[in-house]
PDB file of N, CA and C in Angstrom:
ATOM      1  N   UNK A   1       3.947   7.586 192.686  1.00  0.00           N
ATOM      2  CA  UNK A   1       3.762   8.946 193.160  1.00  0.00           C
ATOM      3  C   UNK A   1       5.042   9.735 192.919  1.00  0.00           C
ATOM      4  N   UNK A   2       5.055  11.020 192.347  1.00  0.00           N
ATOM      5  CA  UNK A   2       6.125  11.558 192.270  1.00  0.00           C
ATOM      6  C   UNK A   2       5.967  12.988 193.075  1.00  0.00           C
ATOM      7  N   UNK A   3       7.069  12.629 193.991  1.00  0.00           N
ATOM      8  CA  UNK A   3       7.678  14.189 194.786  1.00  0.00           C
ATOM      9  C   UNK A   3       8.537  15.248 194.299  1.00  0.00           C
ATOM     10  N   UNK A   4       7.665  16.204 194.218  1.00  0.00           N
ATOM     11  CA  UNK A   4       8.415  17.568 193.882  1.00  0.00           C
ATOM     12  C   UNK A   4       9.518  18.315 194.418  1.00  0.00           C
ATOM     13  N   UNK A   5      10.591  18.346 194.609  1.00  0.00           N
ATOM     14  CA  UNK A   5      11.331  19.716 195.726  1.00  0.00           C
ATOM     15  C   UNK A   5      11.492  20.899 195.155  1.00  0.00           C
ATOM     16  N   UNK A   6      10.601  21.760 196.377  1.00  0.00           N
ATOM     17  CA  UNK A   6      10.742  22.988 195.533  1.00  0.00           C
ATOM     18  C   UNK A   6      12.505  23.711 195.961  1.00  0.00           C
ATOM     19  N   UNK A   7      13.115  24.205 195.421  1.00  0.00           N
ATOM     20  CA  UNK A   7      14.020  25.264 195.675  1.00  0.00           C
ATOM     21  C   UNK A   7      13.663  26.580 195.787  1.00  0.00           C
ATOM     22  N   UNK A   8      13.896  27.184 196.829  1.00  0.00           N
ATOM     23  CA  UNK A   8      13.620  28.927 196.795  1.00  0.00           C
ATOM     24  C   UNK A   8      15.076  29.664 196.778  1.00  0.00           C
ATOM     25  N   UNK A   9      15.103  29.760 195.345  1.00  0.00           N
ATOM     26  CA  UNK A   9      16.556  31.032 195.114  1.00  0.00           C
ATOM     27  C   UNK A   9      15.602  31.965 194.928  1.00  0.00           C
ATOM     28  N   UNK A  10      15.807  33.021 195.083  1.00  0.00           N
ATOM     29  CA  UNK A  10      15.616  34.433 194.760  1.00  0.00           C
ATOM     30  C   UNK A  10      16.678  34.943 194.523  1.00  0.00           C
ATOM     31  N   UNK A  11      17.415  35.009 195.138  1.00  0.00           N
ATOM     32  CA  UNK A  11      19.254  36.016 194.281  1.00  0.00           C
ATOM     33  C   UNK A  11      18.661  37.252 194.653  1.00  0.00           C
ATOM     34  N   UNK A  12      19.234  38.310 193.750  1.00  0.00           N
ATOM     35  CA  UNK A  12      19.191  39.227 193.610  1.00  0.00           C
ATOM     36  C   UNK A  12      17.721  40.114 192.503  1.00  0.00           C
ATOM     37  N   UNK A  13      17.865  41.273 192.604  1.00  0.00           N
ATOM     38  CA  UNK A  13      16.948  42.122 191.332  1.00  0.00           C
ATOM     39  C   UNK A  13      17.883  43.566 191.587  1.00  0.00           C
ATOM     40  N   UNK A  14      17.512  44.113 190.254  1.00  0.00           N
ATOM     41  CA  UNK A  14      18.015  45.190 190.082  1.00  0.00           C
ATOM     42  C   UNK A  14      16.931  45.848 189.094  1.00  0.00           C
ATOM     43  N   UNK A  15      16.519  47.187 189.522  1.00  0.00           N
ATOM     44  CA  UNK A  15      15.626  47.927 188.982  1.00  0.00           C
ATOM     45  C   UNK A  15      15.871  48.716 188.034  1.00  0.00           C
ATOM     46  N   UNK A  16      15.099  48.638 186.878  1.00  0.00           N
ATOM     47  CA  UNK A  16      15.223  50.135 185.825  1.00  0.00           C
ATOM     48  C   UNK A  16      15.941  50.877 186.089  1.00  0.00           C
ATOM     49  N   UNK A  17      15.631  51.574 186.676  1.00  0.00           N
ATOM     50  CA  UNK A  17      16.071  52.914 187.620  1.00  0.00           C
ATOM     51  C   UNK A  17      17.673  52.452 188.016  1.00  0.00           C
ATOM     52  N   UNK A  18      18.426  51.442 188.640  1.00  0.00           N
ATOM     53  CA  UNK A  18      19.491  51.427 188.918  1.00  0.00           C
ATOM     54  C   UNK A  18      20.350  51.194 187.990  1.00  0.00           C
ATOM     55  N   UNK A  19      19.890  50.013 187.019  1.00  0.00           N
ATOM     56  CA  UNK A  19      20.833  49.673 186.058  1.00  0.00           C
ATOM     57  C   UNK A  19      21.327  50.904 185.371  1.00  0.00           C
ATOM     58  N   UNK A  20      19.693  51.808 185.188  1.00  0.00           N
ATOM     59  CA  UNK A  20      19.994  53.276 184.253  1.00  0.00           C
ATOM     60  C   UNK A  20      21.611  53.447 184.903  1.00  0.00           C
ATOM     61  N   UNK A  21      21.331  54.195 185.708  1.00  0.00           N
ATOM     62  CA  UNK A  21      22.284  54.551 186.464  1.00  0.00           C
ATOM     63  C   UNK A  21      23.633  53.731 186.553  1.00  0.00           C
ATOM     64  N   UNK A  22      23.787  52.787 186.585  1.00  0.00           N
ATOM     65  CA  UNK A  22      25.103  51.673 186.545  1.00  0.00           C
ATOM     66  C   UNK A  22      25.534  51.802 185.033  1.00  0.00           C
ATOM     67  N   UNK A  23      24.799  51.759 184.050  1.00  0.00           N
ATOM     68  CA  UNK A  23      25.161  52.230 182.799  1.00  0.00           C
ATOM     69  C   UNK A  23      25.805  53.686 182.631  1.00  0.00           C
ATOM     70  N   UNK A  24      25.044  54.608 183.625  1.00  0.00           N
ATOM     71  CA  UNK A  24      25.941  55.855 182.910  1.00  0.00           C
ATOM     72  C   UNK A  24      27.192  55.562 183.914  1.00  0.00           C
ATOM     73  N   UNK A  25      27.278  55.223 185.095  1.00  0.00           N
ATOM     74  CA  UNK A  25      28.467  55.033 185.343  1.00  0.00           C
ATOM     75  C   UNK A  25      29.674  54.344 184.951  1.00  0.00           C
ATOM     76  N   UNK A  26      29.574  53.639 183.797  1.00  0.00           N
ATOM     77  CA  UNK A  26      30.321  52.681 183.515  1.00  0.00           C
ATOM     78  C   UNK A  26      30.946  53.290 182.330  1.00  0.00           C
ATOM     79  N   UNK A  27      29.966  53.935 182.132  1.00  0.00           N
ATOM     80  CA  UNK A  27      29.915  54.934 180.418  1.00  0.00           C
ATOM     81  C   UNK A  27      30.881  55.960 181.178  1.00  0.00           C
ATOM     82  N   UNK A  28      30.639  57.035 181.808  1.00  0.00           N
ATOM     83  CA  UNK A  28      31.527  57.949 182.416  1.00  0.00           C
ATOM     84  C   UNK A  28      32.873  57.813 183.144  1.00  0.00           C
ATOM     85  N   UNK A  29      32.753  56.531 183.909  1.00  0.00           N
ATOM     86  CA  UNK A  29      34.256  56.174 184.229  1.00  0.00           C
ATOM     87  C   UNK A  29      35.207  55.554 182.933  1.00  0.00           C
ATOM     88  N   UNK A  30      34.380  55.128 181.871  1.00  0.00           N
ATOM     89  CA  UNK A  30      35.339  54.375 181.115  1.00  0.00           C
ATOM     90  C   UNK A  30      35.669  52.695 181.169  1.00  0.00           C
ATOM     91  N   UNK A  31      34.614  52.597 181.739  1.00  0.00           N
ATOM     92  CA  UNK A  31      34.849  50.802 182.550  1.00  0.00           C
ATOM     93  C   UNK A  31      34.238  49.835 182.030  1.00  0.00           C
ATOM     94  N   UNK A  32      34.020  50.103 180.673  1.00  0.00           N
ATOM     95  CA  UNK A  32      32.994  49.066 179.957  1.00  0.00           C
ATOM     96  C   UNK A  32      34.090  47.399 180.414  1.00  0.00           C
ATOM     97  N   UNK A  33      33.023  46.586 180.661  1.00  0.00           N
ATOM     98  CA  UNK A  33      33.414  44.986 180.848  1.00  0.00           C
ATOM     99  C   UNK A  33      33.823  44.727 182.303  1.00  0.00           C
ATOM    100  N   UNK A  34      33.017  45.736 183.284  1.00  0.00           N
ATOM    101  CA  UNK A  34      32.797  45.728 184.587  1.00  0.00           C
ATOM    102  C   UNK A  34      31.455  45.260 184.902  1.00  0.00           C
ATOM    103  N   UNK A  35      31.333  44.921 186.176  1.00  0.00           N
ATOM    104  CA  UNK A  35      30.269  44.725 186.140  1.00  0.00           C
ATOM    105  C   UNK A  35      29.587  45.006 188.410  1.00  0.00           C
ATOM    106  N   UNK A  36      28.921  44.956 188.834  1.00  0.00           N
ATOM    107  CA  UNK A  36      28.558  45.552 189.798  1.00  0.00           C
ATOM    108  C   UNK A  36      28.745  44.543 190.906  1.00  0.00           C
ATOM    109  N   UNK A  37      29.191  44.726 191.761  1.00  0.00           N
ATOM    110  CA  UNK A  37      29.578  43.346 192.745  1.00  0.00           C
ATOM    111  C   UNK A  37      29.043  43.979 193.895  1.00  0.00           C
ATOM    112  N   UNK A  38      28.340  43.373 194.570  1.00  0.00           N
ATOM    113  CA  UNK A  38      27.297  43.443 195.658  1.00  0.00           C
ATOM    114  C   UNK A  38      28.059  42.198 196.949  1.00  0.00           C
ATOM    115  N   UNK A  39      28.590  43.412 198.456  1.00  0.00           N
ATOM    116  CA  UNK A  39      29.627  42.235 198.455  1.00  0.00           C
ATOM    117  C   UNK A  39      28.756  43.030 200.291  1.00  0.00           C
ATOM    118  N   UNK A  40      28.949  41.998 201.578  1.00  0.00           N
ATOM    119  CA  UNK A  40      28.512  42.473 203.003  1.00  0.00           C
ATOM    120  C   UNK A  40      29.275  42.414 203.382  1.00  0.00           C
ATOM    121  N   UNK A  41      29.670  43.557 204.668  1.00  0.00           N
ATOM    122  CA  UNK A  41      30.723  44.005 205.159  1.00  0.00           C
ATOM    123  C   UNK A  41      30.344  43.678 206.925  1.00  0.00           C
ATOM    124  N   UNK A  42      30.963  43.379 207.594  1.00  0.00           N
ATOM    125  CA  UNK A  42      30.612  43.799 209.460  1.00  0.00           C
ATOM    126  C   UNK A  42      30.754  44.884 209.550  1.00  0.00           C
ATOM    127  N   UNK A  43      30.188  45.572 210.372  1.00  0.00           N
ATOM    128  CA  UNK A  43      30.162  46.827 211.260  1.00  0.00           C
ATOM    129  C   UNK A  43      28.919  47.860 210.674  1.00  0.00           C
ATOM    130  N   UNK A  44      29.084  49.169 210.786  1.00  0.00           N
ATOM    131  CA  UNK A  44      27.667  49.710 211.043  1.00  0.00           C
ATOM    132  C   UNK A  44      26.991  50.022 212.211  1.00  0.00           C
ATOM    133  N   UNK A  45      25.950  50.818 211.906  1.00  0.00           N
ATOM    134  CA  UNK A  45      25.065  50.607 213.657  1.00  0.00           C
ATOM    135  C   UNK A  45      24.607  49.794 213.912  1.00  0.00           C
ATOM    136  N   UNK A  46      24.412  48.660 212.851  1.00  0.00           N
ATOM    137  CA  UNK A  46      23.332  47.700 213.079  1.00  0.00           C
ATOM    138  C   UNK A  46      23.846  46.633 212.860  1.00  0.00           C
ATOM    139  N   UNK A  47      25.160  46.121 212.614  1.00  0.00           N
ATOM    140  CA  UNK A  47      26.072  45.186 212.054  1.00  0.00           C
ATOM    141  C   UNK A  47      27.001  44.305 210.789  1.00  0.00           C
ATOM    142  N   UNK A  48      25.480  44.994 209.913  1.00  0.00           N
ATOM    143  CA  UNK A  48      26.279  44.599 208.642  1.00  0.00           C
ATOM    144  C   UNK A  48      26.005  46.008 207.434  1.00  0.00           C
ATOM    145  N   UNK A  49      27.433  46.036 206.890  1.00  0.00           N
ATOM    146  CA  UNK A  49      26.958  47.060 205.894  1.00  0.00           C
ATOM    147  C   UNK A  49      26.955  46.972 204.272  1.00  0.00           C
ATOM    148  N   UNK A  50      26.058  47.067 203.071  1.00  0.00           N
ATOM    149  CA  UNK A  50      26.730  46.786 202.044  1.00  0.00           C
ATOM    150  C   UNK A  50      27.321  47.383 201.429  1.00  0.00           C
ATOM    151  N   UNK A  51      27.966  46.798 200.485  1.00  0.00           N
ATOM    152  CA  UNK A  51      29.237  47.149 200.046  1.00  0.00           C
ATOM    153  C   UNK A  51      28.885  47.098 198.144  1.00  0.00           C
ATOM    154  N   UNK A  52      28.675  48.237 197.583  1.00  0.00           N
ATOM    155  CA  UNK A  52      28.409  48.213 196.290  1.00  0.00           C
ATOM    156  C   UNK A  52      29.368  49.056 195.377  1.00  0.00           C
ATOM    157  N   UNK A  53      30.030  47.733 194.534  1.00  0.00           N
ATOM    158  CA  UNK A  53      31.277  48.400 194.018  1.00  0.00           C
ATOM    159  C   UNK A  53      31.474  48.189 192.249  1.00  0.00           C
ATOM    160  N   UNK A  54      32.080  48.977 191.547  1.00  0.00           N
ATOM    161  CA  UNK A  54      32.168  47.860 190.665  1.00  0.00           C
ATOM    162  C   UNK A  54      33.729  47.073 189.799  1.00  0.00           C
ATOM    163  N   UNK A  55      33.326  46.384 189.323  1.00  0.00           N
ATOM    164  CA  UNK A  55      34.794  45.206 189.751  1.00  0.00           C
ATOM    165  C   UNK A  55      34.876  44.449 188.510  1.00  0.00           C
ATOM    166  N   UNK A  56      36.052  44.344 187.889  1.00  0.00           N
ATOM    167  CA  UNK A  56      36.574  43.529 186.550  1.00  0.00           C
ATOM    168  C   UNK A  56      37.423  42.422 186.958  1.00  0.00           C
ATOM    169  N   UNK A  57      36.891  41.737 188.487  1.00  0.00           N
ATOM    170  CA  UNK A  57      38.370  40.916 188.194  1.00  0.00           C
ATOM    171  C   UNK A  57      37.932  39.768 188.016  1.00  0.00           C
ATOM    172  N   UNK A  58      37.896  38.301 187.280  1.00  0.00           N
ATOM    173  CA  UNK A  58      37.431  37.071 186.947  1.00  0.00           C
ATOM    174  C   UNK A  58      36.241  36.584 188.290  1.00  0.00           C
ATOM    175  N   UNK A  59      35.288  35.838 187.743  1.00  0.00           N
ATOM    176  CA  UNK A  59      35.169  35.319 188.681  1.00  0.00           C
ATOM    177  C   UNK A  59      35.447  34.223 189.189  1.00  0.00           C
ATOM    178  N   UNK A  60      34.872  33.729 190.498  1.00  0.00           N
ATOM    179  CA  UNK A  60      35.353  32.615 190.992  1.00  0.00           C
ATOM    180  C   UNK A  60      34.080  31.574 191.375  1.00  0.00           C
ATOM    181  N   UNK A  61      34.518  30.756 191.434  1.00  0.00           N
ATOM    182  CA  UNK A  61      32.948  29.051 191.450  1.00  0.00           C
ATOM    183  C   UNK A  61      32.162  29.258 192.848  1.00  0.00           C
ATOM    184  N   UNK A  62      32.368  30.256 193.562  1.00  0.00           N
ATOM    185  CA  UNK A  62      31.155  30.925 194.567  1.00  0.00           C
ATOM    186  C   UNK A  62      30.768  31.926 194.336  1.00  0.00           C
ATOM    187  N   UNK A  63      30.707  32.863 193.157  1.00  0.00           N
ATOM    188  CA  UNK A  63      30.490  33.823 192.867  1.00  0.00           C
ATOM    189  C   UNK A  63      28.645  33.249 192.185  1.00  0.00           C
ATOM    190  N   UNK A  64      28.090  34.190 192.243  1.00  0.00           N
ATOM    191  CA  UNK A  64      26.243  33.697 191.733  1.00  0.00           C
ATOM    192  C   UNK A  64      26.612  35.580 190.471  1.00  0.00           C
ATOM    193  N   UNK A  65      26.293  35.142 189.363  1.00  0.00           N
ATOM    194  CA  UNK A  65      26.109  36.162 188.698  1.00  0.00           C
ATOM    195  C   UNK A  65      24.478  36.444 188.010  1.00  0.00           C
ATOM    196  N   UNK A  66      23.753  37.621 188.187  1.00  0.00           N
ATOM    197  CA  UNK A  66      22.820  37.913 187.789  1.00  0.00           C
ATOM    198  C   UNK A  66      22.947  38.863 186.484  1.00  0.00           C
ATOM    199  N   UNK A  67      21.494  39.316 185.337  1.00  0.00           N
ATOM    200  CA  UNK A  67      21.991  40.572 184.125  1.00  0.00           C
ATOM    201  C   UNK A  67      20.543  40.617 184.041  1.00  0.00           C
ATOM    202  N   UNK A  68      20.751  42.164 184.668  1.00  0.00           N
ATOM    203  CA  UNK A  68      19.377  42.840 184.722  1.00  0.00           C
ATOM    204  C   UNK A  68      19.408  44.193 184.111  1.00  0.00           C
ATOM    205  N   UNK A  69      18.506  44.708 182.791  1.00  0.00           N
ATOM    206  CA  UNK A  69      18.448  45.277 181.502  1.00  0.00           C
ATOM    207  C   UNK A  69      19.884  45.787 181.462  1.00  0.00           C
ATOM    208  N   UNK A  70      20.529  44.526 181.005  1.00  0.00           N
ATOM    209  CA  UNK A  70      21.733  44.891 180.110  1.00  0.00           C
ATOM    210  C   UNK A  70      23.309  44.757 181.305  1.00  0.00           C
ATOM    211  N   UNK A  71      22.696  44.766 182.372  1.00  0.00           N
ATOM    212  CA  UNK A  71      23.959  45.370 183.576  1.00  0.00           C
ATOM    213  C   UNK A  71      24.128  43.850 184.220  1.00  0.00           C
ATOM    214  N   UNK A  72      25.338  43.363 184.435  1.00  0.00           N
ATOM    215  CA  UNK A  72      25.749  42.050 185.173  1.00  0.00           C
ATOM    216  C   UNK A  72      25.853  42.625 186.856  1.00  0.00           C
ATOM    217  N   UNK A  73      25.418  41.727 187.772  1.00  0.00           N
ATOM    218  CA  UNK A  73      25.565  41.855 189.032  1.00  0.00           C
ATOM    219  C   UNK A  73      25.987  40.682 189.470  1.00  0.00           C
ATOM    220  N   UNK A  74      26.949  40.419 190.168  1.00  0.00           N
ATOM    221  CA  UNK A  74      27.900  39.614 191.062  1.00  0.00           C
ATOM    222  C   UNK A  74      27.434  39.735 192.808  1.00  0.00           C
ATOM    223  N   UNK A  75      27.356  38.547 193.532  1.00  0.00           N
ATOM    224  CA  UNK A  75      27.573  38.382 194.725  1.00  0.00           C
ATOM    225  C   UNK A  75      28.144  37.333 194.776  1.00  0.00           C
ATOM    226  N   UNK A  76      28.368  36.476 195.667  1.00  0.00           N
ATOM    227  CA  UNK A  76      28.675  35.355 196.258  1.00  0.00           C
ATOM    228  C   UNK A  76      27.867  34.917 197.321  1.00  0.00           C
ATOM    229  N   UNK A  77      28.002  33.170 197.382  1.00  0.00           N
ATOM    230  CA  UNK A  77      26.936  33.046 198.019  1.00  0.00           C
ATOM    231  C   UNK A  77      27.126  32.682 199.356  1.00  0.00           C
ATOM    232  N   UNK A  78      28.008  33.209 200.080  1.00  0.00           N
ATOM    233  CA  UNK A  78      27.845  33.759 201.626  1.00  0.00           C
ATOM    234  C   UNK A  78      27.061  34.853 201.438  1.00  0.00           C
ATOM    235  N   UNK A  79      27.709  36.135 200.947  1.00  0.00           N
ATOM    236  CA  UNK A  79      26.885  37.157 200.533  1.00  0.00           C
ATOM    237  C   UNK A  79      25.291  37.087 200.768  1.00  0.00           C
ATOM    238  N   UNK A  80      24.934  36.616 199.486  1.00  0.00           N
ATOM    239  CA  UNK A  80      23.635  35.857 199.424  1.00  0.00           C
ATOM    240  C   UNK A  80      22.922  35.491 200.799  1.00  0.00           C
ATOM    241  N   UNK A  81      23.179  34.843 201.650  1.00  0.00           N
ATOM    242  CA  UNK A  81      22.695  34.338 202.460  1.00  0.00           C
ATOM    243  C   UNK A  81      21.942  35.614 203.191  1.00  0.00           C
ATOM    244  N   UNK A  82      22.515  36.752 203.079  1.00  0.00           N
ATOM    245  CA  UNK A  82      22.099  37.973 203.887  1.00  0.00           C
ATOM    246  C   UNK A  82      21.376  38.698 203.367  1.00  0.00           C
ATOM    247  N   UNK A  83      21.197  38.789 201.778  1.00  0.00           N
ATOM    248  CA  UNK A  83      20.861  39.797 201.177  1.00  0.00           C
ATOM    249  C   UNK A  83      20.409  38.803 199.983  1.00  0.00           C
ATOM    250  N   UNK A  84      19.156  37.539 199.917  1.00  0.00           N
ATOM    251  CA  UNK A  84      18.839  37.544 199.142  1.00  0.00           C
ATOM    252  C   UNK A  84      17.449  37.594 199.075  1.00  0.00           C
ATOM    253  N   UNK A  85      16.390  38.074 197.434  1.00  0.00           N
ATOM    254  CA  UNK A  85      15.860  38.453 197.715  1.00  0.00           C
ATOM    255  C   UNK A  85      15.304  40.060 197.459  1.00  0.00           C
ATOM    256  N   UNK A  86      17.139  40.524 197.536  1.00  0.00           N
ATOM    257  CA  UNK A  86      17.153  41.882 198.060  1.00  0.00           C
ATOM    258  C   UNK A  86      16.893  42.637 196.690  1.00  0.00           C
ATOM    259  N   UNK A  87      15.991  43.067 196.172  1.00  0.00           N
ATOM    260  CA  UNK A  87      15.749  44.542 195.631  1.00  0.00           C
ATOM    261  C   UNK A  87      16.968  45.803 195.336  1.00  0.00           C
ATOM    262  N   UNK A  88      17.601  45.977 194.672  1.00  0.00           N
ATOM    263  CA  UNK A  88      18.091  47.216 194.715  1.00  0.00           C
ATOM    264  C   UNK A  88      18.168  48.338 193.861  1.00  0.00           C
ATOM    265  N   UNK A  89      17.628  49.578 193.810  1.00  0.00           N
ATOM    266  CA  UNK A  89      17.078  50.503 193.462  1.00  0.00           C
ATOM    267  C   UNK A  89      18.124  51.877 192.962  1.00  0.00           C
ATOM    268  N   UNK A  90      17.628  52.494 192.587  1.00  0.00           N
ATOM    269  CA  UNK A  90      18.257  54.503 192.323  1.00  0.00           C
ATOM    270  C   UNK A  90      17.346  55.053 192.713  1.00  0.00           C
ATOM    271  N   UNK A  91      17.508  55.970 193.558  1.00  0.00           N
ATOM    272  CA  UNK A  91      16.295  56.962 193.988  1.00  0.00           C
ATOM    273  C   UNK A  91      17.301  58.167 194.282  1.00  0.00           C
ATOM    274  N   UNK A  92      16.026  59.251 193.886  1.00  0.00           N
ATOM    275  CA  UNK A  92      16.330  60.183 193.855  1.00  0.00           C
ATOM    276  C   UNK A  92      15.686  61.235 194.872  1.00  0.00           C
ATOM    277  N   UNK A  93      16.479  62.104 195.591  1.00  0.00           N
ATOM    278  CA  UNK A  93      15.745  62.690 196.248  1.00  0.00           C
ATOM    279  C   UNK A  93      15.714  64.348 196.765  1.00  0.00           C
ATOM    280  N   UNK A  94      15.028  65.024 197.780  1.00  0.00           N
ATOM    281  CA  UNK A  94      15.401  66.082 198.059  1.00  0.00           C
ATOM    282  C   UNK A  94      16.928  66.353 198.495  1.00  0.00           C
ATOM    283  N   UNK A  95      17.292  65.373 199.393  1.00  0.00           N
ATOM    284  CA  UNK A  95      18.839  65.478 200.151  1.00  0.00           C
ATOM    285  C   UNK A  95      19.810  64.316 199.891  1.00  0.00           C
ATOM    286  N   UNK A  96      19.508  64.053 198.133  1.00  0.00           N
ATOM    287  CA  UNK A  96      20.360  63.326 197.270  1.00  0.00           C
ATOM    288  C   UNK A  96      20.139  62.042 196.656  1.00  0.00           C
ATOM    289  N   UNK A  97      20.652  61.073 195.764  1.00  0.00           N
ATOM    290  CA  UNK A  97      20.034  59.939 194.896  1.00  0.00           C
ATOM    291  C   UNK A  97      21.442  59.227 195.674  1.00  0.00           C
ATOM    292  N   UNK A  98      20.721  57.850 195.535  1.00  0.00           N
ATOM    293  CA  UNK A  98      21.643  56.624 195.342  1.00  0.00           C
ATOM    294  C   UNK A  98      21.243  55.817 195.347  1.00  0.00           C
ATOM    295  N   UNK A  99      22.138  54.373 195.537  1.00  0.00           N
ATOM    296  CA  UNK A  99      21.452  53.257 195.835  1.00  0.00           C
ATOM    297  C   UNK A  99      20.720  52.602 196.955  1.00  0.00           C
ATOM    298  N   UNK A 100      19.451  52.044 196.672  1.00  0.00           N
ATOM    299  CA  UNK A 100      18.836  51.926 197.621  1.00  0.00           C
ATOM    300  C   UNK A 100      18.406  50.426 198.020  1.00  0.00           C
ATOM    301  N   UNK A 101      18.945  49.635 198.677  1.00  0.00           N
ATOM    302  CA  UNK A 101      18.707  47.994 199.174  1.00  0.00           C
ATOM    303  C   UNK A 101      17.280  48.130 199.433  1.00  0.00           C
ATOM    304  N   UNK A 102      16.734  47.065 199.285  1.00  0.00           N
ATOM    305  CA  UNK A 102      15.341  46.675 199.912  1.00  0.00           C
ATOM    306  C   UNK A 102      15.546  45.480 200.267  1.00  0.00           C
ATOM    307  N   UNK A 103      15.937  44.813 201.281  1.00  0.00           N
ATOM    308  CA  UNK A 103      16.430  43.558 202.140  1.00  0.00           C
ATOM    309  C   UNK A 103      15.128  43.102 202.730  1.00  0.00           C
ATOM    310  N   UNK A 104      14.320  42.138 202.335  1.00  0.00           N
ATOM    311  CA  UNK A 104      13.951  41.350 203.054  1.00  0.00           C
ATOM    312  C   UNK A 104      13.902  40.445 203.922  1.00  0.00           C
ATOM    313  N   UNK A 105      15.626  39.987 204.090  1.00  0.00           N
ATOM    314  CA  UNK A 105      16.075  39.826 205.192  1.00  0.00           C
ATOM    315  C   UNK A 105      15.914  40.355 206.650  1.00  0.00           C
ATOM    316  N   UNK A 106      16.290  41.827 206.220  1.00  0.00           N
ATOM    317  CA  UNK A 106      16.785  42.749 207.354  1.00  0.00           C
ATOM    318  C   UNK A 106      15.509  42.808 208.624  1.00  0.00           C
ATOM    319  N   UNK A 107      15.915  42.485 209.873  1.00  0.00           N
ATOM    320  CA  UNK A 107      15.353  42.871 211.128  1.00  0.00           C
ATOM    321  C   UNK A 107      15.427  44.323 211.901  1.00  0.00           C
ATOM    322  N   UNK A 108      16.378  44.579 211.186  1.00  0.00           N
ATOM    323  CA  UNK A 108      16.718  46.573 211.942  1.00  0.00           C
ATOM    324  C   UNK A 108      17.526  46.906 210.605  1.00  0.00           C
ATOM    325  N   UNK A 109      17.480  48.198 210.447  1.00  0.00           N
ATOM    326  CA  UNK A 109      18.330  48.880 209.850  1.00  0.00           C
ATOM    327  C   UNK A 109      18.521  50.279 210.726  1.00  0.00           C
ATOM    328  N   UNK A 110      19.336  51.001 209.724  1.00  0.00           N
ATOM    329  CA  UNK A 110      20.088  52.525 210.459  1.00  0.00           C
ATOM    330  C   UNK A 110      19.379  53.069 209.561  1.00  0.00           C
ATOM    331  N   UNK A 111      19.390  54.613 210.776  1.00  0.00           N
ATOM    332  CA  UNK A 111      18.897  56.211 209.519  1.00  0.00           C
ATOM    333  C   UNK A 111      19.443  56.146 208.382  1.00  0.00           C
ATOM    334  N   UNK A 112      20.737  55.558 208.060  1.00  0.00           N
ATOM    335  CA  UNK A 112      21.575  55.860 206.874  1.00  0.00           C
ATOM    336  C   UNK A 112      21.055  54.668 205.460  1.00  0.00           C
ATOM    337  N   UNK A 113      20.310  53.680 205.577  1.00  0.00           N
ATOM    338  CA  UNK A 113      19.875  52.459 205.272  1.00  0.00           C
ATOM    339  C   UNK A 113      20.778  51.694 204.847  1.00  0.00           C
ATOM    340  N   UNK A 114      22.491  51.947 204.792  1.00  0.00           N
ATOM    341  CA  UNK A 114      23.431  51.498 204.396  1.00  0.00           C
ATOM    342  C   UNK A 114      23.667  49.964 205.514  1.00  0.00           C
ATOM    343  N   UNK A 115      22.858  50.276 206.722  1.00  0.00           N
ATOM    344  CA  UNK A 115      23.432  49.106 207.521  1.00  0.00           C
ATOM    345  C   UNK A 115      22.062  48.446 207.953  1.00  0.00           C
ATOM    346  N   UNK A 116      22.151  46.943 208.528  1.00  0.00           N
ATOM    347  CA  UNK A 116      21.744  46.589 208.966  1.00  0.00           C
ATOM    348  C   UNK A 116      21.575  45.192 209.348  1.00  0.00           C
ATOM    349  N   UNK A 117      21.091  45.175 210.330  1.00  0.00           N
ATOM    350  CA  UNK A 117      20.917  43.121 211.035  1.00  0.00           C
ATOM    351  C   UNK A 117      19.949  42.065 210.684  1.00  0.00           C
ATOM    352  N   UNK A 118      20.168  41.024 210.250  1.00  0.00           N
ATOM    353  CA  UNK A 118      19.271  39.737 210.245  1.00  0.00           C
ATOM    354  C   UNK A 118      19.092  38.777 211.416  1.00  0.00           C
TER     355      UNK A 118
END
């Protein structure tokens, strides 16, 4: 009889729509051979906030790297533990565009959607 183990990674995703966007930024700052580091912070209304930056410095053997149309994304996997799974988006709107988490993790978030608890 042979037993299967399944593993459930999910990591990260990054949408059309954001990478667009991470491309022209990379293009406009001048930062080609960067790449987007997706990093959780404490505090917030709700306790944790993310932190989306982007970052050229080597990585390191806890770092999890993802490349979604064309764009590299970096977390680590403490990180991970909070935010994986997580969706992240560009939207655009009446009272402004940015990035937008979709955490399946998350148990609460804030008006601002920048924060929130697991």
């Amino acid at each position: 009889m042979v037993v299967l183990r399944l593993i459930n990674i999910m990591g990260l995703s990054l949408t059309q729509a954001a990478a667009k966007r991470a491309k022209e930024v990379i293009e406009q700052d001048g930062i080609a051979g960067s790449y987007i580091r997706v990093a959780i912070k404490g505090g917030g209304c709700s306790g944790f906030n993310y932190d989306l930056f982007m970052d050229d410095k080597p990585l390191d053997e806890m770092d999890e790297e993802y490349v979604f149309f064309g764009v590299k994304v970096v977390t680590n996997e403490i990180c991970l533990t909070y935010i994986d799974g997580t969706e992240i988006d560009y939207v655009e709107g009446m009272y402004g565009a940015g990035f937008k988490f979709n955490n399946p993790n998350a148990k609460t978030t804030c008006g601002c959607a920048m924060s929130f608890s697991v």
